[in-house]
Protein backbone atom coordinates (compact mmCIF):
# COMPACT_ATOMS: atom_id res chain seq x y z
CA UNK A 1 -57.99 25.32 -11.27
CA UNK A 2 -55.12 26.37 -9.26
CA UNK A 3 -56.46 25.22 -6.10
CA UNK A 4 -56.98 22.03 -7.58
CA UNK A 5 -53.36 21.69 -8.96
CA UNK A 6 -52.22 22.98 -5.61
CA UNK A 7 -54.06 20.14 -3.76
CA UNK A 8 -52.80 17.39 -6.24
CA UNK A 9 -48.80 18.71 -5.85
CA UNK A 10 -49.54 18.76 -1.88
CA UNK A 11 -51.10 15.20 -1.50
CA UNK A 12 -48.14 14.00 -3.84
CA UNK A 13 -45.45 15.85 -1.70
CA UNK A 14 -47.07 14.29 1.56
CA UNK A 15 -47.11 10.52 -0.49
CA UNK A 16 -43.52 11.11 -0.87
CA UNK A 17 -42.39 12.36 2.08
CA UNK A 18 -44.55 9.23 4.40
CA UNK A 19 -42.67 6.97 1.64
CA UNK A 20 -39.54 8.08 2.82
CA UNK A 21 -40.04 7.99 6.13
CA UNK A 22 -41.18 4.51 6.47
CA UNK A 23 -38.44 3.09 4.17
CA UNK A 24 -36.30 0.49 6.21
CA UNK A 25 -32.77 1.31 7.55
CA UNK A 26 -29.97 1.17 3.70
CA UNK A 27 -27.93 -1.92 3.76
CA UNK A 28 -25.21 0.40 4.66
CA UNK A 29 -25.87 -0.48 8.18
CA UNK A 30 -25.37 -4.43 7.99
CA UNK A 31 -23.37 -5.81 10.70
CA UNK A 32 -21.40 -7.84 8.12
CA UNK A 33 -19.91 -4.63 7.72
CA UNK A 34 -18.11 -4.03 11.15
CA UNK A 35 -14.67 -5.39 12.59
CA UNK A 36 -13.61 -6.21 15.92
CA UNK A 37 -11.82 -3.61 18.11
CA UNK A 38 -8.49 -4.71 20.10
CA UNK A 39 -6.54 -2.01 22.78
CA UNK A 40 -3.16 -1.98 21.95
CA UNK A 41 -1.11 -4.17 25.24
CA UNK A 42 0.99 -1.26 25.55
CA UNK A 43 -0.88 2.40 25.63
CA UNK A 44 -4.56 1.23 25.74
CA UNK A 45 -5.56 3.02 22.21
CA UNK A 46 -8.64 1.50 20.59
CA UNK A 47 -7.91 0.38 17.17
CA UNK A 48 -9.83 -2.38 14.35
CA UNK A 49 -8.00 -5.46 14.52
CA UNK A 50 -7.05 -5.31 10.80
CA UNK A 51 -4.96 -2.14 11.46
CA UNK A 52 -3.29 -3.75 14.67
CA UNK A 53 0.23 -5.52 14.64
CA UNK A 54 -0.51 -8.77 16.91
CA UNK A 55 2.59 -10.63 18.85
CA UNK A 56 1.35 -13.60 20.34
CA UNK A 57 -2.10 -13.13 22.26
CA UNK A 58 -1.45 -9.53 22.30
CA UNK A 59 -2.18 -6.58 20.04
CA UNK A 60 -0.11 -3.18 19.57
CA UNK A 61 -1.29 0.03 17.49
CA UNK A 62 2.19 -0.07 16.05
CA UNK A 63 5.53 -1.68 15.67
CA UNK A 64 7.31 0.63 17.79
CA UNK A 65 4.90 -0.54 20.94
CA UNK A 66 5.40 -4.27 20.29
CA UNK A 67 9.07 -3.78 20.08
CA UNK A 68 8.65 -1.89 23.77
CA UNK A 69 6.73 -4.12 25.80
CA UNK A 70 8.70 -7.08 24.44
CA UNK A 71 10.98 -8.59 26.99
CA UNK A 72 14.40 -9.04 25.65
């Protein structure tokens, strides 16, 4: 009886485990999801464009570095 019990709980853990495996990627990985990078004009830092400050056709990773490479 014990072997049989053992048999049923191992063919259930493999059912599992195949299920699991074969799931498809979570919706956490939709591309919806992802924003466009800029480089700041002024020190080259990679940043998402919703975080950049833009001036024209050009985006800084701050105020200070817009206010720098603006001619005045």
């Amino acid at each position: 009886m014990a072997r049989l019990i053992f048999l049923v709980v191992a063919i259930a853990l493999v059912y599992w485990l195949l299920r699991r495996f074969r799931r498809p990627p979570s919706e956490t990985q939709n591309s919806s999801q992802t924003e466009d990078m800029v480089s700041c004009a002024y020190c080259g830092l990679n940043l998402p464009k919703s975080e950049a400050v833009s001036s024209g056709n050009n985006y800084y990773c701050c105020e200070a570095h817009r206010r720098e490479s603006k001619p005045e």
